[in-house]
C-alpha atoms as a PDB file:
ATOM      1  CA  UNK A   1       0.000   0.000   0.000  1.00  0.00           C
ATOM      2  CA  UNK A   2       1.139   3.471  -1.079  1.00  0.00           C
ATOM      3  CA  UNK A   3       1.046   6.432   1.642  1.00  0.00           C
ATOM      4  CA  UNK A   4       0.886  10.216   0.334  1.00  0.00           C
ATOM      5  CA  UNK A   5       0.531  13.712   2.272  1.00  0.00           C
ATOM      6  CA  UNK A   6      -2.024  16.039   1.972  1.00  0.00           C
ATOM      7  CA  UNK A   7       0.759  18.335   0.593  1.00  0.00           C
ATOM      8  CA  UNK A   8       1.779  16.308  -2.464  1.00  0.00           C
ATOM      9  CA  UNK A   9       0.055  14.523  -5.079  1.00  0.00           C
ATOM     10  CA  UNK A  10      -0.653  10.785  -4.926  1.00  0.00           C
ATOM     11  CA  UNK A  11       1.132   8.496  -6.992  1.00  0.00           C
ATOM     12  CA  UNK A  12       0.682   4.984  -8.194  1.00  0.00           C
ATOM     13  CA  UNK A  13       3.022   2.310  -9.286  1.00  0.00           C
ATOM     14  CA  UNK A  14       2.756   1.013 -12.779  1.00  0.00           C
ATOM     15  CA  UNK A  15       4.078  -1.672 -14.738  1.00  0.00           C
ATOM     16  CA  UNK A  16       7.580  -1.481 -16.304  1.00  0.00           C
ATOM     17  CA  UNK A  17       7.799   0.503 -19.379  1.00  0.00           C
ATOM     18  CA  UNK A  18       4.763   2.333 -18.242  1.00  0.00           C
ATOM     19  CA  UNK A  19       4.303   6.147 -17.644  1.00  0.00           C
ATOM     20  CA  UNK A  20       3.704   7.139 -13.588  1.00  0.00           C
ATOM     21  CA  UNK A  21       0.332   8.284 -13.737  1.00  0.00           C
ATOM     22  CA  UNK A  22      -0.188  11.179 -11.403  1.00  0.00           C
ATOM     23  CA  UNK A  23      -4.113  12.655 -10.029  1.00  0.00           C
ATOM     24  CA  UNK A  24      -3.586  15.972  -8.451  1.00  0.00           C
ATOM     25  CA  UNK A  25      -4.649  16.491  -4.654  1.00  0.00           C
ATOM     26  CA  UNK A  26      -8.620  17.612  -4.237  1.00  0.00           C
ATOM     27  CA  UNK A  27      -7.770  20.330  -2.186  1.00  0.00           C
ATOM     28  CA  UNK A  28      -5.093  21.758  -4.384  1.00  0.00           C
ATOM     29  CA  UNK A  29      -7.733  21.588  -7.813  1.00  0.00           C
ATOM     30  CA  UNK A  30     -10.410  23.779  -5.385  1.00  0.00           C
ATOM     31  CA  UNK A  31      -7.889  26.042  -4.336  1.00  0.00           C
ATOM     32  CA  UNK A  32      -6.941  26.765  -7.895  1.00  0.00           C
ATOM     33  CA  UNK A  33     -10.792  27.032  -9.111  1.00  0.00           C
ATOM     34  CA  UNK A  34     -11.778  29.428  -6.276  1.00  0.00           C
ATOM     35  CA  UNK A  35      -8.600  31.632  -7.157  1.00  0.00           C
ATOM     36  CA  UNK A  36      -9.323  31.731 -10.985  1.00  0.00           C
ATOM     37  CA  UNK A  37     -13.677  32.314  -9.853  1.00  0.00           C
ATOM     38  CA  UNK A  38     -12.271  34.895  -7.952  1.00  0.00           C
ATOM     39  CA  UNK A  39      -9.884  36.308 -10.039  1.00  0.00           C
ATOM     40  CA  UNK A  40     -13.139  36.409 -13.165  1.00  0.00           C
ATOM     41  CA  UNK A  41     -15.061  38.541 -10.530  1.00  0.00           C
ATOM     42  CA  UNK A  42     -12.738  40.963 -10.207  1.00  0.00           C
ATOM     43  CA  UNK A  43     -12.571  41.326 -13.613  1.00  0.00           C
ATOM     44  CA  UNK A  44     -16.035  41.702 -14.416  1.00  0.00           C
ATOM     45  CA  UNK A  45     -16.428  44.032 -11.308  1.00  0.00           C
ATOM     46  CA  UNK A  46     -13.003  46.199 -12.860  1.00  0.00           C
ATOM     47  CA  UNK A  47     -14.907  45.836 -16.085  1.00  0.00           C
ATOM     48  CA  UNK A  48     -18.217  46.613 -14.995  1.00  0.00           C
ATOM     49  CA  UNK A  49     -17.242  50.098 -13.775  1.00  0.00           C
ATOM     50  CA  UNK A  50     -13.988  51.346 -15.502  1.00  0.00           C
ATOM     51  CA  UNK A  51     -13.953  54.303 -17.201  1.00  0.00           C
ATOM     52  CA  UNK A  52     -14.147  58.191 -15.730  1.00  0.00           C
ATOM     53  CA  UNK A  53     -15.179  60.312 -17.908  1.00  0.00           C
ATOM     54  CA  UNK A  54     -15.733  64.069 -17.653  1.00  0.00           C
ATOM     55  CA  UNK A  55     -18.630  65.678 -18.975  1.00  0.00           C
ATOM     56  CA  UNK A  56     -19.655  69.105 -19.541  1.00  0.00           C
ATOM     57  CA  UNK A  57     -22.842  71.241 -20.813  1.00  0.00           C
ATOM     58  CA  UNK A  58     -21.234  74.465 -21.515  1.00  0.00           C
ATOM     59  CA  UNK A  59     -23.721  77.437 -22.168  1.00  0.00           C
ATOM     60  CA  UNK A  60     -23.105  81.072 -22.539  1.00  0.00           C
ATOM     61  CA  UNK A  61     -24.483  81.992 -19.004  1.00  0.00           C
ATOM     62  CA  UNK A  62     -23.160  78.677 -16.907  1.00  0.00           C
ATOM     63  CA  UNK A  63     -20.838  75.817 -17.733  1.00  0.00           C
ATOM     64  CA  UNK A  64     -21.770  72.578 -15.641  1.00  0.00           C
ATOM     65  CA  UNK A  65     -19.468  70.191 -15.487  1.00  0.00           C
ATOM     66  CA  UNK A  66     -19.813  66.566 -13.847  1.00  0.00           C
ATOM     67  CA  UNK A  67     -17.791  63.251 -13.445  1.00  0.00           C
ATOM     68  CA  UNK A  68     -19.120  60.145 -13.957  1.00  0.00           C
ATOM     69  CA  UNK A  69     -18.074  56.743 -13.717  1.00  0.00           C
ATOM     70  CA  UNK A  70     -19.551  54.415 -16.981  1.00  0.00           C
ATOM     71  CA  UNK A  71     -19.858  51.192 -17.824  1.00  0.00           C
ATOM     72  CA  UNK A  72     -18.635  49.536 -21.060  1.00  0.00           C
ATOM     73  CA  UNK A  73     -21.356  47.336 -21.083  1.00  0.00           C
ATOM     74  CA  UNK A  74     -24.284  49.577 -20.142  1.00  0.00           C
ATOM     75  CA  UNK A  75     -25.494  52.911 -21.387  1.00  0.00           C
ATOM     76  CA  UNK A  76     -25.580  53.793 -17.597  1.00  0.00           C
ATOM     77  CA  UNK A  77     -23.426  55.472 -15.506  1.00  0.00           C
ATOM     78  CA  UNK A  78     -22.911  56.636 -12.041  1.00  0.00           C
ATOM     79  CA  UNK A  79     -22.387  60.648 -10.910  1.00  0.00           C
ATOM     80  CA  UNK A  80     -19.281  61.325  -8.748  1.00  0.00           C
ATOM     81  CA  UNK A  81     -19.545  64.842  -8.285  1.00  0.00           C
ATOM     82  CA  UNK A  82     -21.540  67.997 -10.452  1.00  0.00           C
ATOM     83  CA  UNK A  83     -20.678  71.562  -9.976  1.00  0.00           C
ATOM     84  CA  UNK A  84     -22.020  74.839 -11.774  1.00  0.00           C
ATOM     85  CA  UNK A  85     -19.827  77.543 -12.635  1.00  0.00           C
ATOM     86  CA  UNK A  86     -21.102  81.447 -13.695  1.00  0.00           C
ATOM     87  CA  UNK A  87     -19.439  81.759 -16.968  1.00  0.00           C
ATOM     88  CA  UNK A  88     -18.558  85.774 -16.360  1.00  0.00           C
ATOM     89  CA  UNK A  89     -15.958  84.655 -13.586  1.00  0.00           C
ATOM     90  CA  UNK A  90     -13.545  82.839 -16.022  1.00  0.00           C
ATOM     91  CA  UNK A  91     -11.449  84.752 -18.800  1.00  0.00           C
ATOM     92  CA  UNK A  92     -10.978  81.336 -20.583  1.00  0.00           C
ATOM     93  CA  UNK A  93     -12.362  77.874 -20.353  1.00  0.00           C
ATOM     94  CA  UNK A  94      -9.503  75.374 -19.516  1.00  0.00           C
ATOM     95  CA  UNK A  95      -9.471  77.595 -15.907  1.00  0.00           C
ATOM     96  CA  UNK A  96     -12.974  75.880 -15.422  1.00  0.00           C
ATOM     97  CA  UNK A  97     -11.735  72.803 -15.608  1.00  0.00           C
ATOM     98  CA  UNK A  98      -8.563  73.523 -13.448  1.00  0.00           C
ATOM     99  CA  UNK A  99     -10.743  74.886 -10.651  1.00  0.00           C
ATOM    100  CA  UNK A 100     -13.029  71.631 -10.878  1.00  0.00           C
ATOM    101  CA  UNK A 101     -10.228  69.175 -11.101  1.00  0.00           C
ATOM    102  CA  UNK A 102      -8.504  71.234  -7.923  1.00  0.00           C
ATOM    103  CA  UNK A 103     -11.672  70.308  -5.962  1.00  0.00           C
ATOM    104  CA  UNK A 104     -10.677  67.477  -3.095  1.00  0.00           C
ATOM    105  CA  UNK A 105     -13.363  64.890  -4.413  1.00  0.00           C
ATOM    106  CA  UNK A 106     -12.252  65.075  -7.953  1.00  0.00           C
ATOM    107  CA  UNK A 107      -8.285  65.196  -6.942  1.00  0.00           C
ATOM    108  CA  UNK A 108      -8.393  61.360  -6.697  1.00  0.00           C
ATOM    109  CA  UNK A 109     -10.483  60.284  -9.093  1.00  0.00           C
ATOM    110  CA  UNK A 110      -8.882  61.658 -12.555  1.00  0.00           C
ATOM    111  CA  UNK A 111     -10.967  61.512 -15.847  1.00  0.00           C
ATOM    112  CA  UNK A 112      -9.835  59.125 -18.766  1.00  0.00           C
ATOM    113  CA  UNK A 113     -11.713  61.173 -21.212  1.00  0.00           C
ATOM    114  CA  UNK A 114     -13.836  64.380 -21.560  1.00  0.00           C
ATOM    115  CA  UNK A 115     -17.167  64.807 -23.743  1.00  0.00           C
ATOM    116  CA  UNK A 116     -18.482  68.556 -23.709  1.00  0.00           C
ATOM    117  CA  UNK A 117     -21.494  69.812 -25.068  1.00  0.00           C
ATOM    118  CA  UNK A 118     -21.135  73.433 -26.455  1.00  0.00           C
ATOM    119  CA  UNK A 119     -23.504  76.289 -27.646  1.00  0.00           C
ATOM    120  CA  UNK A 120     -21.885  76.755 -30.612  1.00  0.00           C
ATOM    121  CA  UNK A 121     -20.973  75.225 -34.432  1.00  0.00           C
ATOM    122  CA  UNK A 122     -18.222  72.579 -33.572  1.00  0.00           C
ATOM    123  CA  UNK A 123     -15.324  72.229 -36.299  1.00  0.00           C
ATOM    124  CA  UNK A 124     -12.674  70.726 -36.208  1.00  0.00           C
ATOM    125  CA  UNK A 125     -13.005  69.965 -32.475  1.00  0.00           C
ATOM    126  CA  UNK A 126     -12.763  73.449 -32.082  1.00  0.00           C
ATOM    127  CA  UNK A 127     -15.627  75.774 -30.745  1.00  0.00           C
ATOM    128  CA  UNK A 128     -15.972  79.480 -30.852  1.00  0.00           C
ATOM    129  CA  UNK A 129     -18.919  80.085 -29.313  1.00  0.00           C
ATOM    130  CA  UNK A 130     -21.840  82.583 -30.325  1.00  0.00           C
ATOM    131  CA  UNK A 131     -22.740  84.043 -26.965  1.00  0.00           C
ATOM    132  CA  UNK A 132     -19.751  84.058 -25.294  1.00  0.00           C
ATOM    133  CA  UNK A 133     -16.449  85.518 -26.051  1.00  0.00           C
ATOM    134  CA  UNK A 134     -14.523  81.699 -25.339  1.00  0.00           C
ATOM    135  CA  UNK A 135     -12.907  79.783 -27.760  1.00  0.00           C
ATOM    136  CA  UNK A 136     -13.034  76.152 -27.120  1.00  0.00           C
ATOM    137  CA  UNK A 137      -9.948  73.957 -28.278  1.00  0.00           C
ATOM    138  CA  UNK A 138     -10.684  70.065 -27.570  1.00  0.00           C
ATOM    139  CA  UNK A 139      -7.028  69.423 -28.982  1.00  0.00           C
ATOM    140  CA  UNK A 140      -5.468  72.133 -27.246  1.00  0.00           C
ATOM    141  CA  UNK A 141      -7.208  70.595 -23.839  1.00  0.00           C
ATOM    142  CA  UNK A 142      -5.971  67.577 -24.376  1.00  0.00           C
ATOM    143  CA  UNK A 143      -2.364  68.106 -24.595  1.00  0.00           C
ATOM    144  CA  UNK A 144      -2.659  70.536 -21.288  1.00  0.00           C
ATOM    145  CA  UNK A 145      -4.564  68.105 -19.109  1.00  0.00           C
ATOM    146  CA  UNK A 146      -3.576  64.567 -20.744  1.00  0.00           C
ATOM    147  CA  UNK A 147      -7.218  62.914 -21.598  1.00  0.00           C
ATOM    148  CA  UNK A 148      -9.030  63.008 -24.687  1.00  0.00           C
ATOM    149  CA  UNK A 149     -11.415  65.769 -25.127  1.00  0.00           C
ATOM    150  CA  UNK A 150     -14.308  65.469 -27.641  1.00  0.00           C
ATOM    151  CA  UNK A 151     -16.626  68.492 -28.783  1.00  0.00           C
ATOM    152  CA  UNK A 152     -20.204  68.599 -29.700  1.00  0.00           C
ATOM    153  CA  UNK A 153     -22.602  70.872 -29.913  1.00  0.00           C
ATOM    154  CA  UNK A 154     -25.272  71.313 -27.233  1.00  0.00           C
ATOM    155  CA  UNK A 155     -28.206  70.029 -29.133  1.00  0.00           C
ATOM    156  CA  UNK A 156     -26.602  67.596 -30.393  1.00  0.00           C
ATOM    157  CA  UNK A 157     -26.131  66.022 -27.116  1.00  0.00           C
ATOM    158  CA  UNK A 158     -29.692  66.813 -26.123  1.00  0.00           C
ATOM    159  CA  UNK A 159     -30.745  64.925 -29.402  1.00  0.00           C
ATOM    160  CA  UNK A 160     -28.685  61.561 -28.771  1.00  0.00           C
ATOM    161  CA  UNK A 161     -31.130  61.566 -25.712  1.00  0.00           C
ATOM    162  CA  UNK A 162     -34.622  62.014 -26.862  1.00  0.00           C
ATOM    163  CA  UNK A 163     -34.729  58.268 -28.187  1.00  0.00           C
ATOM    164  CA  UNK A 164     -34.314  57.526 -24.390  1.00  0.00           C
ATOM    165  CA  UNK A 165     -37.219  58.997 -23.406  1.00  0.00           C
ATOM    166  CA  UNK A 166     -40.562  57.305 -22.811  1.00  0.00           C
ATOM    167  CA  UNK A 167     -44.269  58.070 -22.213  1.00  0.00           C
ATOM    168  CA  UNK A 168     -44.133  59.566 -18.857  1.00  0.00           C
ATOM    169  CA  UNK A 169     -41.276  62.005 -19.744  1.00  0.00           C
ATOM    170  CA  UNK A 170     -43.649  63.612 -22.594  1.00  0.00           C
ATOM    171  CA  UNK A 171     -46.149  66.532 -22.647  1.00  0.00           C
ATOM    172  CA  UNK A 172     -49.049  66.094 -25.517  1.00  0.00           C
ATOM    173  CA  UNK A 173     -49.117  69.142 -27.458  1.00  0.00           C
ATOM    174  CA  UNK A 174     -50.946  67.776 -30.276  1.00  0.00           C
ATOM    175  CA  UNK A 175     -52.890  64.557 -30.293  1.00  0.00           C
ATOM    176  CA  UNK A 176     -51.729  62.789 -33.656  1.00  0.00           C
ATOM    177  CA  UNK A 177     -50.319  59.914 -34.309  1.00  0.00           C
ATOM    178  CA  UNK A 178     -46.599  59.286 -33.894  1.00  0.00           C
ATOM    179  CA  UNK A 179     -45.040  57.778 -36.537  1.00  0.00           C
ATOM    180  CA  UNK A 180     -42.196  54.936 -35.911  1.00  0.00           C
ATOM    181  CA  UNK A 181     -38.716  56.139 -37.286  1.00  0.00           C
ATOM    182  CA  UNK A 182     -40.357  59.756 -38.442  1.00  0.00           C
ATOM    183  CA  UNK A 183     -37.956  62.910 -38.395  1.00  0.00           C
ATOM    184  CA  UNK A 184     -37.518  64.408 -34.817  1.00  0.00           C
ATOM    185  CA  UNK A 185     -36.558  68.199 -34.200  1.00  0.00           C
ATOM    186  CA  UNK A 186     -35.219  69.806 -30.728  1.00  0.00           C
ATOM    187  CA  UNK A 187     -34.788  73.086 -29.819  1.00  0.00           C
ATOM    188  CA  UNK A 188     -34.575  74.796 -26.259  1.00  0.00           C
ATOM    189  CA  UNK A 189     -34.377  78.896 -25.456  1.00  0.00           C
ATOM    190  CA  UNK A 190     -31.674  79.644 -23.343  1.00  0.00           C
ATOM    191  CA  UNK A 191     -29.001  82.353 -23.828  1.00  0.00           C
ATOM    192  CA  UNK A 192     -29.720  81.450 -27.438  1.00  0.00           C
ATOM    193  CA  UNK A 193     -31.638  79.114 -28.917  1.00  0.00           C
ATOM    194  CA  UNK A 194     -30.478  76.048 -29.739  1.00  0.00           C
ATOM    195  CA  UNK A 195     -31.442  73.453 -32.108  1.00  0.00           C
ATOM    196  CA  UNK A 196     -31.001  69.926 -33.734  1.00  0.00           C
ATOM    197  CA  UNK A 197     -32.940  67.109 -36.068  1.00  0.00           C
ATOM    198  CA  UNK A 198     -33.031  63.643 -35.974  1.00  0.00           C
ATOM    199  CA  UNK A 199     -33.421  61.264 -39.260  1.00  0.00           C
ATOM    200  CA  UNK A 200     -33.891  57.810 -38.472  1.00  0.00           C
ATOM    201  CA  UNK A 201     -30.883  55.303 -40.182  1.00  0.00           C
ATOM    202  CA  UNK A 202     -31.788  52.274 -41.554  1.00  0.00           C
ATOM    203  CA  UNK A 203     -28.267  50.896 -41.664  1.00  0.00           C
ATOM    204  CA  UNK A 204     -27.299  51.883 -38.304  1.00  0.00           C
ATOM    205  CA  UNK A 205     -31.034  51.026 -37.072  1.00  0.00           C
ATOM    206  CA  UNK A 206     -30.915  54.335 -34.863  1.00  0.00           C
ATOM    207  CA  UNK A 207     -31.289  57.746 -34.916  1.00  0.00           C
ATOM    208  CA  UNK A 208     -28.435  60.106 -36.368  1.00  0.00           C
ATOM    209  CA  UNK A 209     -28.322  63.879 -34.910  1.00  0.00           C
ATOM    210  CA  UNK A 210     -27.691  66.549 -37.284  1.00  0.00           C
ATOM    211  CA  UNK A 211     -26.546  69.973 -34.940  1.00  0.00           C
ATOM    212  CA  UNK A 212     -27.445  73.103 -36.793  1.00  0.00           C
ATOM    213  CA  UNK A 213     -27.775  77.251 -36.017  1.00  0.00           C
ATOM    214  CA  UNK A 214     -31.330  77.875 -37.882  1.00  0.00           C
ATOM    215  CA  UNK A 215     -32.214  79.838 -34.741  1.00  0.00           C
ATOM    216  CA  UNK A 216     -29.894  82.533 -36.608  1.00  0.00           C
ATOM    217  CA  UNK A 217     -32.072  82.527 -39.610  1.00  0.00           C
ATOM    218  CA  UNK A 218     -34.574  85.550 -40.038  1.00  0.00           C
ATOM    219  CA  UNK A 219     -37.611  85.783 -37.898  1.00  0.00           C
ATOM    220  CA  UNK A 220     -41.083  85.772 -39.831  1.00  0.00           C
ATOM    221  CA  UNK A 221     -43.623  87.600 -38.231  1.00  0.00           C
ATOM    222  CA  UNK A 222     -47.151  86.818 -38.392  1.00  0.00           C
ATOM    223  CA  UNK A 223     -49.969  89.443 -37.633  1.00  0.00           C
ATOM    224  CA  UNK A 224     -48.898  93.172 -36.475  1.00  0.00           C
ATOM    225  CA  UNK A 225     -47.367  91.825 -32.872  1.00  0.00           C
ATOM    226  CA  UNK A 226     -44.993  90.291 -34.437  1.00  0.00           C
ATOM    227  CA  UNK A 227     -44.134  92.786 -37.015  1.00  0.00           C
ATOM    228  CA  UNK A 228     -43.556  95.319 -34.571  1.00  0.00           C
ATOM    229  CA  UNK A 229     -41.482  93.403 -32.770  1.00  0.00           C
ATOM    230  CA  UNK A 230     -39.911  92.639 -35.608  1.00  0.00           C
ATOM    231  CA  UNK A 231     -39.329  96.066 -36.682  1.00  0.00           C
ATOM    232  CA  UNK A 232     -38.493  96.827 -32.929  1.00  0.00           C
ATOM    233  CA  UNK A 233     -35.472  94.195 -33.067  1.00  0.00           C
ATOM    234  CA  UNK A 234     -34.286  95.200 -36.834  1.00  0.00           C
ATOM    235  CA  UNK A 235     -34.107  99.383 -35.278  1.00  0.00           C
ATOM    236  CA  UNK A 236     -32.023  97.743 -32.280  1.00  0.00           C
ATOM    237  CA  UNK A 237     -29.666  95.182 -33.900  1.00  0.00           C
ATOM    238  CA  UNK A 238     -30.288  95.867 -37.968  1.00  0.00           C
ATOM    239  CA  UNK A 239     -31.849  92.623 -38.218  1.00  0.00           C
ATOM    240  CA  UNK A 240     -34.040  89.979 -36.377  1.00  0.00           C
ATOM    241  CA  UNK A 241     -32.943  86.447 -36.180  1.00  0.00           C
ATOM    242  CA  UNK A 242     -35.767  84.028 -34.970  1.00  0.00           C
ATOM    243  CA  UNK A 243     -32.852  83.668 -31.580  1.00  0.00           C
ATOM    244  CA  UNK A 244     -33.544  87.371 -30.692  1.00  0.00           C
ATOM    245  CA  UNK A 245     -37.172  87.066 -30.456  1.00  0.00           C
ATOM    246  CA  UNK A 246     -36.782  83.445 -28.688  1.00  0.00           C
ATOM    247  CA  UNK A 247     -34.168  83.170 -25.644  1.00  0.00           C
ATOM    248  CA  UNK A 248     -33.806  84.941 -22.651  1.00  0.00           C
ATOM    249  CA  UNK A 249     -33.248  88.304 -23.015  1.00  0.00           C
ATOM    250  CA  UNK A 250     -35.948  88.140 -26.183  1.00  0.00           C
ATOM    251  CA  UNK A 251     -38.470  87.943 -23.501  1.00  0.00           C
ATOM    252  CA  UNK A 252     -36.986  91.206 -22.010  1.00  0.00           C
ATOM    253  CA  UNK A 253     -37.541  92.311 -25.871  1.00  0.00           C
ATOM    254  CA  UNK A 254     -40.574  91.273 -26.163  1.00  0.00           C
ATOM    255  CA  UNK A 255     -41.456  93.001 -22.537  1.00  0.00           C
ATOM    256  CA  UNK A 256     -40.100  96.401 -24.193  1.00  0.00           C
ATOM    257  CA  UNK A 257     -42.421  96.231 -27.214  1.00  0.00           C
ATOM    258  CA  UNK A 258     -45.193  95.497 -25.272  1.00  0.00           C
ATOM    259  CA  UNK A 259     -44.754  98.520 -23.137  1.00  0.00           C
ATOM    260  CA  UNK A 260     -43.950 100.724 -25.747  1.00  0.00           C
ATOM    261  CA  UNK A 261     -46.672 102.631 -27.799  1.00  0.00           C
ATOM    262  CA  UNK A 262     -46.315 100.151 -30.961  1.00  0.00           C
ATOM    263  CA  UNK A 263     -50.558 100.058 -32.253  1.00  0.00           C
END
């Protein structure tokens, strides 16, 4: 009879001119599949959660920035931290993002990558925005903070979202039918007045967002309101875009003409 330890693996005899044949020890085969088990679940928990990326909707009157952590495999991701800043305290943009990275929650937790959404025509990863004397250099970010920094415009961003949204997130305007895949359009008064369509592709079996500045297009009145605040605006600027008439401080305009002796 053959005698082993629980430290070494068992061994039998064999016949001459046959190979020892050797069966590993139990324990030593459980050990080794709890440690690779283990070693998966860390993976898929390193994997599940492993980028941090830095986002930003930057408007003429506030730039709000926010890092999140996102998953590879899920559209979903988790907020670390999200501060407003007052866009007349900074001569220049990148000092936004120093002051947010200098912040004690975000000093450990540095982004791999930046996406910013900008009120303004993006080209060439480069913004130079139209209310708001900043010009925004994705490139240029990149090589003084080390992470990739990506540029799009505002409504753009806000129209990658709007397939996300269901039933309870809607307000009926209009009751008509909705038509699967039809042509989508966005647009939100702010310090401007941004804007964005959405054309359903076949190929890609989603929605593509087209970014555009038609709120700078000429405003057409209707009835003799609107063509004397129409005429109010061109005196003032020397011409009305639809933006002037439809943003913030085009309700102050608006508010003037009323007051104002116009028949």
């Amino acid at each position: 009879m053959l005698l082993s330890s629980c430290n070494s693996p068992r061994q039998f005899s064999s016949k001459p001119g046959q190979k020892q044949a050797h069966l590993r020890d139990p324990l030593l085969s459980i050990k080794r599949d709890v440690l690779v088990s283990r070693s998966a679940t860390c993976r898929t928990r390193s994997q599940a959660f492993d980028d941090i990326v830095l986002v930003g909707d930057i408007g003429g009157t506030n730039a709000r920035l926010s890092l999140r952590r996102t998953s590879r495999n899920s559209p979903k991701s988790e907020e670390i931290i999200s501060v407003k800043y007052p866009t007349v305290k900074y001569k220049t943009f990148d000092l936004v993002i120093e002051d947010f990275l200098s912040l004690e929650s975000t000093k450990l937790v540095r982004p791999h990558a930046a996406a910013l959404a900008i009120a303004g025509a993006i080209e060439g990863n480069k913004c130079n925005m139209t209310n708001l004397n900043w010009v925004i250099d994705g490139d240029a970010l990149h090589n003084l903070f080390g992470f990739k920094v990506a540029l799009l415009n505002d409504f753009e961003a806000v129209g990658y979202g709007i397939p996300a949204l269901d039933a309870t997130d809607l307000v009926c305007l209009n009751d008509a039918p909705i038509h699967p895949h039809a042509p989508k359009v966005v647009m939100g008064p702010g310090t401007g007045l941004g804007a964005a369509q959405l054309f359903w592709d076949d190929q890609r079996h989603h929605y593509r967002v087209l970014p555009g500045e038609g709120a700078h297009a000429t405003f057409a009145p209707r009835g003799w309101k609107q063509q004397a605040l129409s005429a109010f605006a061109t005196s003032r600027f020397g011409h009305c875009e639809i933006e002037q008439v439809a943003c913030g401080s085009g309700f102050e305009l608006i508010y003037e003409v009323l007051l104002s002796d116009e028949p």
